[in-house]
Protein backbone atom coordinates (compact mmCIF):
# COMPACT_ATOMS: atom_id res chain seq x y z
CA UNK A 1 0.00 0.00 0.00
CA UNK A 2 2.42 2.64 1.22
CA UNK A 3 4.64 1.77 -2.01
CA UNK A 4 1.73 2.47 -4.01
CA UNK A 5 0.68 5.71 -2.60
CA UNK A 6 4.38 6.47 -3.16
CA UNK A 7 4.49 5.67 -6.78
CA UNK A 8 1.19 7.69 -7.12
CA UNK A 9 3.00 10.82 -5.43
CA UNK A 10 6.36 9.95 -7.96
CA UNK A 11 3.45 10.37 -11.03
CA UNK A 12 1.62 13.09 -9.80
CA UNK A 13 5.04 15.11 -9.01
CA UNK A 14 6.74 14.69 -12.88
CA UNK A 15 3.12 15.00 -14.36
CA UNK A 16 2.87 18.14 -12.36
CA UNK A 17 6.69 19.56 -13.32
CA UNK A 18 6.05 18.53 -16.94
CA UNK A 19 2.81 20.19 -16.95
CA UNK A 20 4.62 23.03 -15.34
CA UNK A 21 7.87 23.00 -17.75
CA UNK A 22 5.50 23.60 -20.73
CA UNK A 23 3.35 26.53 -19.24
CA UNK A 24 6.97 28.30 -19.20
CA UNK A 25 7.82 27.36 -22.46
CA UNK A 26 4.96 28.74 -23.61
CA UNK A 27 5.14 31.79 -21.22
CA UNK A 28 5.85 34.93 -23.74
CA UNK A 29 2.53 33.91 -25.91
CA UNK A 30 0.48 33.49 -22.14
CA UNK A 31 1.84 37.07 -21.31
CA UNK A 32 1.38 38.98 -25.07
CA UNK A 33 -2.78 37.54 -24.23
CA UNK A 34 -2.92 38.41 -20.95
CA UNK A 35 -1.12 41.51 -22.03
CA UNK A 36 -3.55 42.04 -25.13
CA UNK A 37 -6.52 41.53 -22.38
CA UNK A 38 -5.15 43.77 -19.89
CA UNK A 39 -4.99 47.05 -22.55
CA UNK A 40 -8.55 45.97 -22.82
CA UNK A 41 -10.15 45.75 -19.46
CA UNK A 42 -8.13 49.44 -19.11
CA UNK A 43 -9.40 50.96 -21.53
CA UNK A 44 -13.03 49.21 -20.63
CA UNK A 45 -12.73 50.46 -17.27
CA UNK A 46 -12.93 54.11 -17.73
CA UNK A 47 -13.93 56.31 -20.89
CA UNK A 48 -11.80 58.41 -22.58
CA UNK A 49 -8.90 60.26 -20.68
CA UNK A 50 -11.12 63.65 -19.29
CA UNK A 51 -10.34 67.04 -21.11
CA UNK A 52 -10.39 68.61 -17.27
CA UNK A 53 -7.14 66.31 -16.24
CA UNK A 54 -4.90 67.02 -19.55
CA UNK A 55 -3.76 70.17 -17.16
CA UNK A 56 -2.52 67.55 -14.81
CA UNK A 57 0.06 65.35 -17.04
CA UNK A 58 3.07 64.19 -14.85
CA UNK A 59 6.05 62.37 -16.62
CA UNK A 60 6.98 59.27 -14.75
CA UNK A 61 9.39 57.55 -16.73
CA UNK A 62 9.59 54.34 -16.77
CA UNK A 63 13.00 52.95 -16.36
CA UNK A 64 13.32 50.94 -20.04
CA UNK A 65 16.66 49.61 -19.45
CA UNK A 66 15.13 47.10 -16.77
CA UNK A 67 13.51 45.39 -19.70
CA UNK A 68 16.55 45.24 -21.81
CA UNK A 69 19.01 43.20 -19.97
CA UNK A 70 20.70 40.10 -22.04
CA UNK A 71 19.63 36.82 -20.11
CA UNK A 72 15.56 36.29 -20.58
CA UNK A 73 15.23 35.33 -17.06
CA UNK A 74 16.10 38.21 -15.70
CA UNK A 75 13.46 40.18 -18.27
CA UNK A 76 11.07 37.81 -16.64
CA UNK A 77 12.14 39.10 -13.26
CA UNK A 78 11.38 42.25 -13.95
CA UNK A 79 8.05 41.90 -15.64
CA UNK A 80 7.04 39.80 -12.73
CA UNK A 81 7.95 42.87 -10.36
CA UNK A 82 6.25 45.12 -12.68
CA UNK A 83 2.78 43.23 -12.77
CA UNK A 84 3.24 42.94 -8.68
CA UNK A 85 3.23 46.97 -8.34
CA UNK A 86 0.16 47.62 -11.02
CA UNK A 87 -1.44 44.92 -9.02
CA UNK A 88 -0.40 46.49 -5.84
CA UNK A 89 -1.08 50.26 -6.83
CA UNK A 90 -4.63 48.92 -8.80
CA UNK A 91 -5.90 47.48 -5.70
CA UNK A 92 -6.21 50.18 -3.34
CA UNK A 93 -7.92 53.68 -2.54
CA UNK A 94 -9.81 53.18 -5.62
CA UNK A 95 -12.74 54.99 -4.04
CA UNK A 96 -12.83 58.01 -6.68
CA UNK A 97 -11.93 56.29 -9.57
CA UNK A 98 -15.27 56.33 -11.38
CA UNK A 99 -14.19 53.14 -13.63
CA UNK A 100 -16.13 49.80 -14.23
CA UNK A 101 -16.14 47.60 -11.08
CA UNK A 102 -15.93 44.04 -12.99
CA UNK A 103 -13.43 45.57 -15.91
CA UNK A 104 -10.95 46.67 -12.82
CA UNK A 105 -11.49 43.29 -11.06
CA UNK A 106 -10.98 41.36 -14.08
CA UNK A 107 -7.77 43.52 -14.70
CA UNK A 108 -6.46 42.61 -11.13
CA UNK A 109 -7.78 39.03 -11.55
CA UNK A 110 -5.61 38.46 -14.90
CA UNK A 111 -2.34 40.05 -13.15
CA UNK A 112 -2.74 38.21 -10.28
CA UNK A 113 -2.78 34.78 -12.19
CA UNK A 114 0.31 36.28 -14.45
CA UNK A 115 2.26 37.09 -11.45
CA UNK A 116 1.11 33.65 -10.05
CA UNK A 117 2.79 31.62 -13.53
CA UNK A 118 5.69 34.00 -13.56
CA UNK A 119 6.61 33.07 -9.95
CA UNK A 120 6.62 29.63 -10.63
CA UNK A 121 8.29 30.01 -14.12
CA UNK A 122 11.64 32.21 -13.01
CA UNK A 123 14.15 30.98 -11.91
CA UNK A 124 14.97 32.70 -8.27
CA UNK A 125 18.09 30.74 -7.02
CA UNK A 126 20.66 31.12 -9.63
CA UNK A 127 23.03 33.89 -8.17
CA UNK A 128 24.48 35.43 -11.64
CA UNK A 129 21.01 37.08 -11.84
CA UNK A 130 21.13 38.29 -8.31
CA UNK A 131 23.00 42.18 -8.89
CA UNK A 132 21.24 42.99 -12.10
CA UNK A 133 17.78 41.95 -10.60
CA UNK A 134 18.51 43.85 -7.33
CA UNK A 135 19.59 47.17 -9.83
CA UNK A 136 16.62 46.41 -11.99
CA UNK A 137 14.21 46.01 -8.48
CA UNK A 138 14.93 49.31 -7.17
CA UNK A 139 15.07 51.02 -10.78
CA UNK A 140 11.20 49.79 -10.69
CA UNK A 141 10.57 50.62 -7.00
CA UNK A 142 11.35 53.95 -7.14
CA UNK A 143 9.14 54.51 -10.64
CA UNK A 144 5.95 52.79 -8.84
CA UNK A 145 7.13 55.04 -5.70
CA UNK A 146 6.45 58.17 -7.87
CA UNK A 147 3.34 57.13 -8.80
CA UNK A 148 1.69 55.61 -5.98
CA UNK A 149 2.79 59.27 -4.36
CA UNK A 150 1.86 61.11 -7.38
CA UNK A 151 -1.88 59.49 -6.00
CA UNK A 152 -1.20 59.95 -2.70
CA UNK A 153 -0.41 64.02 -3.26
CA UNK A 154 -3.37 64.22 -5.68
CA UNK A 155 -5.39 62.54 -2.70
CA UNK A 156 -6.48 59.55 -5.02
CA UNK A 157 -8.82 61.66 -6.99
CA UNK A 158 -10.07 60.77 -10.47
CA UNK A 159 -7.67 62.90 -12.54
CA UNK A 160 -4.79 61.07 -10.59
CA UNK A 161 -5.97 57.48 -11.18
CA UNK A 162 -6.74 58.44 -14.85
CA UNK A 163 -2.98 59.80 -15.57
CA UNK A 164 -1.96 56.16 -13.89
CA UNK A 165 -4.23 54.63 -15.63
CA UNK A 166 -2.82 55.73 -19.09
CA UNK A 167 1.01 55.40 -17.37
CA UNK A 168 0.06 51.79 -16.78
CA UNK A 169 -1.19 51.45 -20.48
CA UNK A 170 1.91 52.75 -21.98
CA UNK A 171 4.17 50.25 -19.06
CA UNK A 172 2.25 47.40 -20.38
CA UNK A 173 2.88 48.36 -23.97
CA UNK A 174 6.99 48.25 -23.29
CA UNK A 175 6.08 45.04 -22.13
CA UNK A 176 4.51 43.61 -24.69
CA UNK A 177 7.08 45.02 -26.77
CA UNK A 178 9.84 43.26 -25.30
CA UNK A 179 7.80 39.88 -24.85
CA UNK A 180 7.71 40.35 -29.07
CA UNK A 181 11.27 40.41 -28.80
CA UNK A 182 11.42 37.22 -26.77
């Protein structure tokens, strides 16, 4: 009995790290749909960007170079940490955003599963990634930092989620970009 069980647990494991192996491989297509849904749901959530908030443009800039760094686990990395601050900056204070409830929970729903299948896809332990990732984490830190106080300063108020809502369109475009690239 307890050899069977075992043998059961042997199957289960490779059938589970085979399954796995082949969600990675096909990763970058996963992420251009979920990417392709994303720009959706954003632009579903709210209307077009309001003529009283064009007064209000900030420039963020995103920090490109973290997406252009030679070994494709470490782009994964940092798309990984990307989709974990829009998740974390789309999922709070969201009072005054006048946008579509089940658009924005769809839109949180889809990163959540991508960050979800990235974690288990990248590769954490290998050390030669370690400095570049740690640059590339802060780089992305102090972007989201900017914005999340950008909303903070603006007191979360619909002109302020609106400019991060197009600043998270155009970060999702470089990523899709890159993915392409892949």
């Amino acid at each position: 009995n307890a050899f069977g069980l075992i043998q059961i647990g042997l199957i289960l494991l490779c059938t589970t790290t085979t399954i796995s192996s082949l969600q990675c491989n096909h990763l970058p297509l996963q992420q251009r749909k979920v990417i392709e849904n994303s720009l959706q749901l954003l632009d579903k959530m709210g209307k077009k960007f309001p003529q009283q908030c064009l007064g209000e443009k900030m420039s963020f800039r995103f920090p490109e170079q973290v997406l252009k760094p030679r070994q494709k686990e470490t782009v994964k990395v940092a798309i990984e940490e990307i989709f974990q601050h829009i998740f974390y900056i789309f999922s709070k204070n969201l009072t005054l955003a006048a946008w579509d409830r089940r658009a924005l929970e769809q839109f949180q729903n889809g990163l959540y599963q991508q960050i979800e299948q990235l974690e288990a896809c990248v590769i954490k332990k290998q050390t030669h990634y370690f400095r570049s990732k740690e640059v590339n984490r802060l780089k992305l830190k102090k972007y989201f930092q900017k914005i999340d106080c950008f909303l903070k300063d603006k007191q979360h108020k619909l002109c302020s989620w609106e400019i991060s809502r197009a600043e998270m369109r155009r970060c999702l475009q470089l990523i899709d970009k890159v993915i392409r690239k892949l």
